[in-house]
Protein backbone atom coordinates (compact mmCIF):
# COMPACT_ATOMS: atom_id res chain seq x y z
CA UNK A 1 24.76 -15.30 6.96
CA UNK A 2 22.56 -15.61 9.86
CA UNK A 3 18.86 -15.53 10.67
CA UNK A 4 15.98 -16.72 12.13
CA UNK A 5 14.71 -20.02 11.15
CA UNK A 6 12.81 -20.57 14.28
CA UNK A 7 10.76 -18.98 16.70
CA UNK A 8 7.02 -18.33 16.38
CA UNK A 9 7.21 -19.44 12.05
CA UNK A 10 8.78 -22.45 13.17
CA UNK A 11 6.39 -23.32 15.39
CA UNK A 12 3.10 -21.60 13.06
CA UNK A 13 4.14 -20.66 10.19
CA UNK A 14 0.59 -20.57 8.78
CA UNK A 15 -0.45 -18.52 12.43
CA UNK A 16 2.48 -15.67 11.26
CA UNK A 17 1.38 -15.64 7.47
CA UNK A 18 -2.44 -15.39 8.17
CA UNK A 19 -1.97 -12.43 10.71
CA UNK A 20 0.00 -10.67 7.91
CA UNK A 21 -2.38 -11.34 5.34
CA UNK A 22 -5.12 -10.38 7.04
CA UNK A 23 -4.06 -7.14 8.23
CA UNK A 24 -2.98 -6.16 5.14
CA UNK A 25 -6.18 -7.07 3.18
CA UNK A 26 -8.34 -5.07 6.30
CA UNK A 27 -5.75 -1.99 5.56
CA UNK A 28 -5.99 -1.96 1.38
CA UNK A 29 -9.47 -3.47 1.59
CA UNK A 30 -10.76 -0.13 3.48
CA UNK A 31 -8.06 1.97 1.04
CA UNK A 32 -9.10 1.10 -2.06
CA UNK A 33 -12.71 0.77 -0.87
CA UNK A 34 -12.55 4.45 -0.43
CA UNK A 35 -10.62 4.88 -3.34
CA UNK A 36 -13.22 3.16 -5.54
CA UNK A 37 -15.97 5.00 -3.69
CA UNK A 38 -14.35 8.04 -4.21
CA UNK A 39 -14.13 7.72 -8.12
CA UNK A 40 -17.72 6.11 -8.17
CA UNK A 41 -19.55 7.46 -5.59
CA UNK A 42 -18.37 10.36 -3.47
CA UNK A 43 -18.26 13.31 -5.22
CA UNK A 44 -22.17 12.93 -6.09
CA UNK A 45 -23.53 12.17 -2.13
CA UNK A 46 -20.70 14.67 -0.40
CA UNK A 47 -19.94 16.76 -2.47
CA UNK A 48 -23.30 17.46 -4.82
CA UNK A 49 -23.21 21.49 -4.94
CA UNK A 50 -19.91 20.97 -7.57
CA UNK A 51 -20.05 19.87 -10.85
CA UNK A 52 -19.11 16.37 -11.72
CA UNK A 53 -15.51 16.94 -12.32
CA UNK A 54 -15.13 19.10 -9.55
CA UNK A 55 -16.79 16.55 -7.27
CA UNK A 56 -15.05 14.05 -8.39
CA UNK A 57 -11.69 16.26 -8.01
CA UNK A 58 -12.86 16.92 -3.65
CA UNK A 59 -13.49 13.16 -3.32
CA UNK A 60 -9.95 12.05 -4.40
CA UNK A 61 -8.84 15.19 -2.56
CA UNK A 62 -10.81 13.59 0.76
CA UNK A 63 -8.77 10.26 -0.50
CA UNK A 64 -5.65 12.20 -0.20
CA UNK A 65 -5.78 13.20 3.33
CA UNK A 66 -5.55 9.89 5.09
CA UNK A 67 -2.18 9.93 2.92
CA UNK A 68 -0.97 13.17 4.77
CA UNK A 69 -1.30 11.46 7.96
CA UNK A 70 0.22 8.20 7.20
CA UNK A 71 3.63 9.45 7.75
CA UNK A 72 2.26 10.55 11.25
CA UNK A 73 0.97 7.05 12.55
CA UNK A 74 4.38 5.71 10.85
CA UNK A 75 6.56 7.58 13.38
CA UNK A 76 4.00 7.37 16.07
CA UNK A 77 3.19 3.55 16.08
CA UNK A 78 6.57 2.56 14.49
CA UNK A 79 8.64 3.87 17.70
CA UNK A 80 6.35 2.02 19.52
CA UNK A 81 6.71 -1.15 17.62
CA UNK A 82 10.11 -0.78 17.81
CA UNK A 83 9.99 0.34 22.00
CA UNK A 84 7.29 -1.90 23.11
CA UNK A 85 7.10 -4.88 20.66
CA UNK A 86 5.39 -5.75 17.01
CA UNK A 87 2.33 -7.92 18.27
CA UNK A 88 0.41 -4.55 20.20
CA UNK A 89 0.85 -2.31 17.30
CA UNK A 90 -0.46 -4.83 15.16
CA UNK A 91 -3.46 -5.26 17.22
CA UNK A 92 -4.05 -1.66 17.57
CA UNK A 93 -3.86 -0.32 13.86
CA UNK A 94 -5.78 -2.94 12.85
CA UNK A 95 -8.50 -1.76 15.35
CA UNK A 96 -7.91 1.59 14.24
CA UNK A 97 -8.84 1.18 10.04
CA UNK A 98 -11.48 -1.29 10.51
CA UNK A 99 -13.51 1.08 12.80
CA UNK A 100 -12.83 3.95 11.02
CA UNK A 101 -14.18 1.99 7.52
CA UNK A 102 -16.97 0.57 9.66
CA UNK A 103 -18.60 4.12 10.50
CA UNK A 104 -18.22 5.28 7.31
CA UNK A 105 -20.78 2.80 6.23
CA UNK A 106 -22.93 4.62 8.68
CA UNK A 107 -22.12 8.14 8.06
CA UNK A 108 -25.00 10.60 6.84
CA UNK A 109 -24.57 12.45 3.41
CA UNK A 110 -24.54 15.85 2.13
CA UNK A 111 -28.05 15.46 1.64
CA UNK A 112 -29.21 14.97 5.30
CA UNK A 113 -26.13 16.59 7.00
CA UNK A 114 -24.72 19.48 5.07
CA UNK A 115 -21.44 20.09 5.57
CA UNK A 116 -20.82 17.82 8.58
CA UNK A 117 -21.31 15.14 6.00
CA UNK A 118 -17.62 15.58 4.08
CA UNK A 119 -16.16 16.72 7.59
CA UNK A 120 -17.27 13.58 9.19
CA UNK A 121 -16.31 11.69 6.57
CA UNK A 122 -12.21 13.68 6.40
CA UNK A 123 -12.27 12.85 10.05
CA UNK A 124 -12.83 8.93 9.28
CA UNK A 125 -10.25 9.23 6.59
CA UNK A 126 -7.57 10.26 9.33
CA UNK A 127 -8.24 7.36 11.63
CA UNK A 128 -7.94 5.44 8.51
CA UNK A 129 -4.45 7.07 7.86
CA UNK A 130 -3.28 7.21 10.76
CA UNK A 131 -3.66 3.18 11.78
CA UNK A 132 -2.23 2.69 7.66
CA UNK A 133 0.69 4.49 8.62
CA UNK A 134 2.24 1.35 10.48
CA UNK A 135 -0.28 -1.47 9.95
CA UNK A 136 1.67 -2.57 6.20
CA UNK A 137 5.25 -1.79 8.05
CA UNK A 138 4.12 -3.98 11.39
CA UNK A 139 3.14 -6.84 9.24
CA UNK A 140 6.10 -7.11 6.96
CA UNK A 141 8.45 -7.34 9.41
CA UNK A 142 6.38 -9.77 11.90
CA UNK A 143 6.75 -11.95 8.85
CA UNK A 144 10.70 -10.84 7.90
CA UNK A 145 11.50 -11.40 11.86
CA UNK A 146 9.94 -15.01 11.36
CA UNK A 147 11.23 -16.12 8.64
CA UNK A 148 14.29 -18.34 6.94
CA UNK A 149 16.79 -16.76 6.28
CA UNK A 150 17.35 -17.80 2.81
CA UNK A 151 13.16 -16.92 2.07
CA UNK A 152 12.85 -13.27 3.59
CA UNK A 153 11.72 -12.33 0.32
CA UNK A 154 8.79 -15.25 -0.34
CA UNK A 155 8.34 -14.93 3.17
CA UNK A 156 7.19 -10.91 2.92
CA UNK A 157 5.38 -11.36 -0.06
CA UNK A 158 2.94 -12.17 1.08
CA UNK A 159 1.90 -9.02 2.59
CA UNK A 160 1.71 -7.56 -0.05
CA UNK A 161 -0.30 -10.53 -1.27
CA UNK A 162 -2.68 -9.71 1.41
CA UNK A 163 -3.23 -5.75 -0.18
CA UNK A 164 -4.19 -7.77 -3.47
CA UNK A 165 -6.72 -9.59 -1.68
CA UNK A 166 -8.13 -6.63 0.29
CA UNK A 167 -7.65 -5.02 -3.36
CA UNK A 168 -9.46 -7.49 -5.11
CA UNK A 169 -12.63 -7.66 -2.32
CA UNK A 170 -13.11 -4.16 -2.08
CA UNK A 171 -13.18 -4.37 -6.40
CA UNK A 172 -15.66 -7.55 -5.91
CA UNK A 173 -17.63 -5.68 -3.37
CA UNK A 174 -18.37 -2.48 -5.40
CA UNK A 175 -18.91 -4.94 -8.13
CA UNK A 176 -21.82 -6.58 -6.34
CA UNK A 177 -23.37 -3.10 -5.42
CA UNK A 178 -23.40 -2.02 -9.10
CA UNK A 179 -25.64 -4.21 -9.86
CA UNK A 180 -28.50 -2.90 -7.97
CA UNK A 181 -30.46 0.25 -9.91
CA UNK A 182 -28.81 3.24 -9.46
CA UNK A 183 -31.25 4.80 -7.31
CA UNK A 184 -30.89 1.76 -5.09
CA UNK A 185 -26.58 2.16 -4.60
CA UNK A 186 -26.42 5.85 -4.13
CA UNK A 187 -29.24 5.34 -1.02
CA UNK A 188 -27.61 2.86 0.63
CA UNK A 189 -25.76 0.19 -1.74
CA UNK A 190 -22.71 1.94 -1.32
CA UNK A 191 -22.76 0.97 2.06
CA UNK A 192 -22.32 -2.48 2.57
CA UNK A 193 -18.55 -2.79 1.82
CA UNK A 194 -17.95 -0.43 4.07
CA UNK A 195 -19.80 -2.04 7.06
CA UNK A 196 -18.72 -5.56 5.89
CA UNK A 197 -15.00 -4.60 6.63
CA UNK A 198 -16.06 -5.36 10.24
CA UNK A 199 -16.34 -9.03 9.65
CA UNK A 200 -12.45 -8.59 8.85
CA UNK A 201 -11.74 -6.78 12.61
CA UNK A 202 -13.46 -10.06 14.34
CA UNK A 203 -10.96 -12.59 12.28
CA UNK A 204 -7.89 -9.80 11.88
CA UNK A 205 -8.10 -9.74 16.04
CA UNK A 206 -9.35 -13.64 16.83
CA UNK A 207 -5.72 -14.11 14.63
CA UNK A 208 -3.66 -11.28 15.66
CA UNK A 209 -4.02 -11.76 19.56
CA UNK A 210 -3.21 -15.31 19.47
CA UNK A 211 0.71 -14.80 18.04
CA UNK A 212 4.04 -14.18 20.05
CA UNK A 213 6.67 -11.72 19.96
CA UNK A 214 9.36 -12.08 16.67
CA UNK A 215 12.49 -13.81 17.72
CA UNK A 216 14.24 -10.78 16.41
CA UNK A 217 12.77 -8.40 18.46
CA UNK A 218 13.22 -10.35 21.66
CA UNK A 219 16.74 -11.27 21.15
CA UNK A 220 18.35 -8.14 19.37
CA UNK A 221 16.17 -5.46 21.13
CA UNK A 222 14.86 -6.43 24.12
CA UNK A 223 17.80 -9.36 25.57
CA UNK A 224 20.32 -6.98 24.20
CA UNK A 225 18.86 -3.83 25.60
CA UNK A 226 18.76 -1.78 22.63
CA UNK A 227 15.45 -0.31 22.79
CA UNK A 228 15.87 3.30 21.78
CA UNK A 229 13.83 6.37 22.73
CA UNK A 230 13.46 7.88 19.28
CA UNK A 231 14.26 5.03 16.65
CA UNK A 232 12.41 7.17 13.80
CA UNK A 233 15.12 10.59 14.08
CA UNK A 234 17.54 7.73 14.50
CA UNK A 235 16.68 5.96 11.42
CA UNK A 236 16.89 9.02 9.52
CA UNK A 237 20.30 10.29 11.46
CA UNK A 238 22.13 7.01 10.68
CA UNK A 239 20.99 6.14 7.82
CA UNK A 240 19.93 8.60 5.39
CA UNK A 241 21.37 6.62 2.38
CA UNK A 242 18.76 3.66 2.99
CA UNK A 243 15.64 6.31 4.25
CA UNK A 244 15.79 7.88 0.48
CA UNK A 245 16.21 4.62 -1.58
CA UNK A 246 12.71 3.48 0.44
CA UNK A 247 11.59 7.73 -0.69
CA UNK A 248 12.30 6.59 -4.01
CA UNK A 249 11.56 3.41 -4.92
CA UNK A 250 7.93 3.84 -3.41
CA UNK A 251 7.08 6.96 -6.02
CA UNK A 252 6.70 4.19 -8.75
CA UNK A 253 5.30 1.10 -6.63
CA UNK A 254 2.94 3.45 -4.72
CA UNK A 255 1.99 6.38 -7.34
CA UNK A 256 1.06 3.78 -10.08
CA UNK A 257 -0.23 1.51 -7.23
CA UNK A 258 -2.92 4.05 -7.08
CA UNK A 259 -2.77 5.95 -10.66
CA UNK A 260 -3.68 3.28 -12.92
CA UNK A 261 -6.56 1.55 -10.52
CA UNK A 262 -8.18 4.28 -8.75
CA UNK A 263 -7.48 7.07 -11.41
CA UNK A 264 -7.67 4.57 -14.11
CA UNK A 265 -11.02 3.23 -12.92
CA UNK A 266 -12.42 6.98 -12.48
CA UNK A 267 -10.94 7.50 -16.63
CA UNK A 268 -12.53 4.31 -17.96
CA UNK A 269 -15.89 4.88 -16.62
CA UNK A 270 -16.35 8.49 -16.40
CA UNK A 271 -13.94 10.19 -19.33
CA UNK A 272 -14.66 6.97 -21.68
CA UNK A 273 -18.17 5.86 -20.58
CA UNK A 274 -17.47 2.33 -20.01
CA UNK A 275 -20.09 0.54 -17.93
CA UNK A 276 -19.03 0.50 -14.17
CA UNK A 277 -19.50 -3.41 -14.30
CA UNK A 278 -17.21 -4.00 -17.54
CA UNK A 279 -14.45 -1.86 -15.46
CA UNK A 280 -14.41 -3.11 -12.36
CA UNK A 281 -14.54 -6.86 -13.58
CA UNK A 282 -11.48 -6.25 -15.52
CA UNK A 283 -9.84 -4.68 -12.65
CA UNK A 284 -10.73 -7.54 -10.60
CA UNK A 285 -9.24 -9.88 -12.88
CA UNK A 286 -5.80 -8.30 -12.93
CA UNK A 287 -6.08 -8.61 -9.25
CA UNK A 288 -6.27 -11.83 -9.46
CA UNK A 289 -3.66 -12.31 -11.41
CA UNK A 290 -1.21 -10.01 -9.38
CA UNK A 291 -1.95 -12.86 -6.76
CA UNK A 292 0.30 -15.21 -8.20
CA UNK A 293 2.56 -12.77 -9.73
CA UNK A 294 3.54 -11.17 -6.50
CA UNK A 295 4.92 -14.37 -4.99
CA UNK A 296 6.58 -15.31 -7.97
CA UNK A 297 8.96 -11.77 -7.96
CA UNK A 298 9.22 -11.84 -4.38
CA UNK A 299 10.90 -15.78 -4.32
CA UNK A 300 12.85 -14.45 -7.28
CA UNK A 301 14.33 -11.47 -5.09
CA UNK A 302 15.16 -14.32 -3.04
CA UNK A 303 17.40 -16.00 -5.85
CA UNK A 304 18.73 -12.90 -7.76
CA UNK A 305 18.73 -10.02 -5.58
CA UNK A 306 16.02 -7.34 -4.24
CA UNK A 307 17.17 -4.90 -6.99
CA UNK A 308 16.91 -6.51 -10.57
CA UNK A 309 14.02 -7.01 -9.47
CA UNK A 310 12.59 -3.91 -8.35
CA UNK A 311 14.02 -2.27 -10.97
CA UNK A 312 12.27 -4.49 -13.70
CA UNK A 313 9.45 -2.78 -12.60
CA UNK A 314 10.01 0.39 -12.31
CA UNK A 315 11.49 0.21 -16.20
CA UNK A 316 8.26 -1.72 -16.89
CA UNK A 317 6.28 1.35 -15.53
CA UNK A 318 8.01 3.86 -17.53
CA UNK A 319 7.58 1.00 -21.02
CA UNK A 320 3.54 0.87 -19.80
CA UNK A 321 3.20 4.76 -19.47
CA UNK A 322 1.80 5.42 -23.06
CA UNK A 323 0.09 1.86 -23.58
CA UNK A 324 -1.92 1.71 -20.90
CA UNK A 325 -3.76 4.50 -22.30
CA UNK A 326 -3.85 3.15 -25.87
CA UNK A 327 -5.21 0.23 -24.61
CA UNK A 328 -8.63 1.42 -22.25
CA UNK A 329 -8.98 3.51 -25.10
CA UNK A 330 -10.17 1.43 -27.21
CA UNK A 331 -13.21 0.81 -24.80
CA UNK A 332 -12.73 -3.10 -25.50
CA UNK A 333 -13.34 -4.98 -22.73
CA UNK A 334 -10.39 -7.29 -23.52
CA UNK A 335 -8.00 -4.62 -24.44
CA UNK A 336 -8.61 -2.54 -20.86
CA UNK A 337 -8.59 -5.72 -18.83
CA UNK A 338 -4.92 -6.38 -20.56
CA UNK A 339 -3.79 -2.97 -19.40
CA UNK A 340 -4.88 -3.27 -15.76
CA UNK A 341 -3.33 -7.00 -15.70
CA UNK A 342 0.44 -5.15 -17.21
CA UNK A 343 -0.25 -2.73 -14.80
CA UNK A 344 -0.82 -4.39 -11.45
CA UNK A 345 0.61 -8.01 -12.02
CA UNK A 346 3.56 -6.89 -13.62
CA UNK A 347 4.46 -3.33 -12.67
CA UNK A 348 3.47 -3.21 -9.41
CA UNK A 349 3.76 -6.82 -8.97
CA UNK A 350 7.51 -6.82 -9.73
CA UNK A 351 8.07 -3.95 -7.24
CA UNK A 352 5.65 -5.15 -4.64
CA UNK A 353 6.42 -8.63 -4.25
CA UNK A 354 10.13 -7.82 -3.36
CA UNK A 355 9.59 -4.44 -1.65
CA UNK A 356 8.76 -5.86 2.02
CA UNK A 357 11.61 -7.60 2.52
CA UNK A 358 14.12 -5.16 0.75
CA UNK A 359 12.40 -2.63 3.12
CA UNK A 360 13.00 -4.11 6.42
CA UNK A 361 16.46 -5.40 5.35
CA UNK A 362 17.73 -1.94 5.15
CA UNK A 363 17.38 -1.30 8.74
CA UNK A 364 18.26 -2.99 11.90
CA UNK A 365 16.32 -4.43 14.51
CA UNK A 366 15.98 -1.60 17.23
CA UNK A 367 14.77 0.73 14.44
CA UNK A 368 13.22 -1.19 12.16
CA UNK A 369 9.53 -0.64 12.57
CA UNK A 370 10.15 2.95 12.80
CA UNK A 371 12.50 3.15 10.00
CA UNK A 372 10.49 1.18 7.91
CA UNK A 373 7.08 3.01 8.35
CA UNK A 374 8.09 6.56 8.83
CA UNK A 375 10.22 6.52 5.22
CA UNK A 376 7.74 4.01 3.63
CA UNK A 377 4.59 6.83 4.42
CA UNK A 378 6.36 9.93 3.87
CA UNK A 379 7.01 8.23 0.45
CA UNK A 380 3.12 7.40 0.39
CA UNK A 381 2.33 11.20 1.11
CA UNK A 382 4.68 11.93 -1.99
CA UNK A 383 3.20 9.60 -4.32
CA UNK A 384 0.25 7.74 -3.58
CA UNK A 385 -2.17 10.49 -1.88
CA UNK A 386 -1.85 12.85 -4.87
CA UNK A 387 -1.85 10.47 -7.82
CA UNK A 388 -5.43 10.26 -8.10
CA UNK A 389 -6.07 13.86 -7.73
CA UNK A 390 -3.13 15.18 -9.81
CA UNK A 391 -4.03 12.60 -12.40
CA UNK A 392 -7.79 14.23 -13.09
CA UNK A 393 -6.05 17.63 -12.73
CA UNK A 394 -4.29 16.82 -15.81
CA UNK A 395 -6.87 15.49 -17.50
CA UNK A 396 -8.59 18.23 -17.22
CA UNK A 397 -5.88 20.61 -17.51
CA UNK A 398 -5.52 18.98 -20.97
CA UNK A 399 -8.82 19.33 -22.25
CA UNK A 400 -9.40 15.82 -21.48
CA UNK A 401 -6.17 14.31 -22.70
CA UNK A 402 -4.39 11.60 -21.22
CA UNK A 403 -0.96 12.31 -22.09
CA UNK A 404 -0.15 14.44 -19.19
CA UNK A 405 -0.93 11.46 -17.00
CA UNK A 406 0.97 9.14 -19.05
CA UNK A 407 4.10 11.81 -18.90
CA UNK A 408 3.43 11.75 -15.02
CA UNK A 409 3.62 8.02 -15.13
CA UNK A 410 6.75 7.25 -16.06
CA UNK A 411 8.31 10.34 -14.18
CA UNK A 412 7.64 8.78 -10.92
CA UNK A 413 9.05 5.38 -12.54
CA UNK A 414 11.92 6.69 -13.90
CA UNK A 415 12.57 8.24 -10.22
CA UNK A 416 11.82 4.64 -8.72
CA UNK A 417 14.65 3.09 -11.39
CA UNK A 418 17.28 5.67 -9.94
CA UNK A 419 16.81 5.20 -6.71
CA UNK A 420 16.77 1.51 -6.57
CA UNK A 421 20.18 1.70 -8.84
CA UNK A 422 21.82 3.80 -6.14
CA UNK A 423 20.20 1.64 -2.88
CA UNK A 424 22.50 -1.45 -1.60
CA UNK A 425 21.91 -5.22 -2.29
CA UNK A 426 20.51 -6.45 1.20
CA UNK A 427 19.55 -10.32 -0.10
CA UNK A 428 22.14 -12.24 1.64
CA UNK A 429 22.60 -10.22 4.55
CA UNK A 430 21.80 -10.68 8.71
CA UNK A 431 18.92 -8.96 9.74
CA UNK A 432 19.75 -9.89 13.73
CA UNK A 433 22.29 -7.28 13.97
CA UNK A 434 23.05 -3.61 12.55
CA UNK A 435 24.99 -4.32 9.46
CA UNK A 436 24.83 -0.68 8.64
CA UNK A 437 27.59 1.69 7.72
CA UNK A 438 27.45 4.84 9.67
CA UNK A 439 26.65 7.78 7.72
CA UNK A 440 30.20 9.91 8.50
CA UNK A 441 31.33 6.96 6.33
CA UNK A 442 29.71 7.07 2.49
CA UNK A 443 32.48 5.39 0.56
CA UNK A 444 31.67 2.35 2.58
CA UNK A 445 28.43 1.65 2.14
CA UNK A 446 27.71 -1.91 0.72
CA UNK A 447 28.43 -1.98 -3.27
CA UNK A 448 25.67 -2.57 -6.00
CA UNK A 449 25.84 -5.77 -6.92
């Protein structure tokens, strides 16, 4: 097997894995930001003529939409990753979510805008989506093009490292704000995350615009000449096997990604009245703990494959479904900090850590980026945007019952475990050249291993 060893890691390794990192903590800091806003703080300032549930219900709806774009900015900014280079794209979706969480901080609310207030703030939520739709994608595979061969896996973990940081700030953020009297966080408390994300755009760009092209890039797309005019359609033309494994295995990784801390948060403090503080501390904590986990699956994937992985986690999604809820139920501190730790530094850990290499793996260089981003968001559309929603619409479907969600749960893991069984081992294979079977071909597809 072949790979890069050199190029811009060899020279700055620490350069490649802080421009990751920090993009992906700007792009899940401003998500889950507006995730936790939305099940804290939303519905009340833009949505206040509904009732609570209902406002609560628009918010994660507003949540949702920068979902339905993603898939857009993944075809978009992935052919031009994949036409022009990684290192612009990077620069530009980062750009693109940091402003648009920025002027949210500013935005006016229902109360001195009217309506304009939740359009505004839908608007935002696109730019958001649409720079999310390829920031994750670019920064996985600036670190996959960089890296050993034999370490693809540790290597891309930690981009997904970087979404627990920007996971765990945003957490530590509201955190802070909670602590101020009420009256004080719904005036302008809420706020301050928001506009702090532009400290991350000055260090995200001082980092990003100092790095090189990958060595992948420049010597399997651009020395060879393979740059392609449409490398998303051709992604999905040539290799439709690969496009639905990345469909699949992200309804588990991404739906409880988002169902058990941004739906789970909204449950623990609003269907079981525990303080905001005691939740969000918890949270926190699992985040931190996913830190370490992360890494530790993704140099495992490294050692024993992409799938055992993976699929660990997806069976340990469907095993959590039902205990999760047992646990925040009993309104122990403890007990619900246990249940977010199972569910993000296990679960999602064991899915996550692996994921960004597994992901880029399955597609060759001149249609990588686009590959990568366009299947990754369409899968995002499918299962992260209307987790939250479709969560509280089942809990209130059922009277306020959780068992719907926990049904819901392991569905999308349970789809996630298929998948993954059916996708191709990509561990010990090239990722300089297009190792791919054409699709006219089926029965020769690489085996499961």
């Amino acid at each position: 097997m072949t790979g890069p060893a050199t190029g811009s890691a060899g020279r700055a390794p620490l350069r490649v894995i802080a421009a990751a990192c920090i993009g992906s903590a700007l792009e899940w800091y401003d998500f889950f930001l507006f995730g936790t806003a939305a099940a804290l703080v939303f519905g009340e300032l833009f949505f206040p003529r509904s009732d609570p549930l209902v406002g609560t219900l628009l918010a994660f709806l507003t949540f949702g939409v920068g979902f339905v774009v993603r898939p857009l900015g993944g075809i978009l900014f992935g052919i031009m990753g994949d036409r022009y280079g990684r290192k612009p794209v990077l620069v530009i979706t980062l750009l693109m979510i940091g402003i648009g969480t920025t002027l949210i901080g500013v935005l006016p609310t229902y109360a001195t805008a009217g309506y304009w207030a939740p359009v505004m703030l839908v608007a935002l939520r696109v730019v958001q989506g649409l720079g999310a739709g390829a920031e994750y994608g670019g920064a996985v595979i600036y670190l996959v093009e960089n890296a050993p061969a034999k370490h693809r896996g540790f290597w891309g973990g930690f981009a997904p490292l970087g979404v627990s940081v920007g996971n765990l700030l945003a957490a530590g953020a509201f955190a802070l704000v909670t602590m101020l009297p009420r009256e004080e966080m719904m005036a302008w408390g809420w706020r301050i995350p928001f506009l702090a994300s532009f400290l991350l755009i000055l260090v995200g760009l001082y980092v990003r615009l100092k790095l090189t092209e990958t060595p992948v890039f420049t010597q399997a797309v651009i020395e060879r000449g393979k740059v392609e005019s449409n490398p998303a359609m051709s992604a999905l033309r040539k290799h439709p096997r690969n496009f639905l494994v990345v469909l699949g295995a992200r309804m588990a990784e991404n739906g409880l990604g988002y169902l058990f801390p941004v739906f789970g948060l909204s449950y623990v403090t609003i269907t079981l009245g525990v303080p905001r503080a005691d939740a969000l501390s918890a949270l926190m904590l699992a985040f931190v703990v996913e830190l370490f986990t992360i890494l530790g699956f993704a140099a495992l994937s490294d050692r024993i494959g992409r799938r055992p992985v993976y699929m660990f986690g997806a069976l340990a999604g469907v095993a959590l479904a039902f205990p999760f809820f047992w646990l925040v139920g009993t309104r122990e501190w403890i007990w619900i900090a246990v249940a977010f730790i199972l569910a993000r530094a296990v679960v999602t850990a064991a899915m996550f850590g692996p994921q960004a290499a597994y992901f880029a793996e399955l597609f060759p260089p001149q249609r990588r980026f686009a590959g990568f981003a366009f299947a990754r968001e369409l899968g995002s559309l499918l299962a992260g945007g209307p987790a939250p929603f479709l969560a509280t619409a089942l809990v209130a479907w059922a009277s306020g019952s959780w068992w719907p969600v926990a049904c819901y749960a392991a569905l999308l893991s349970a789809i996630t475990a298929i998948a993954v069984w059916y996708g191709p081992e990509t561990y010990e294979e090239s990722i300089t050249t297009d190792n791919t079977v054409p699709a006219e071909a089926p029965n020769a597809l690489p085996a499961r291993s």
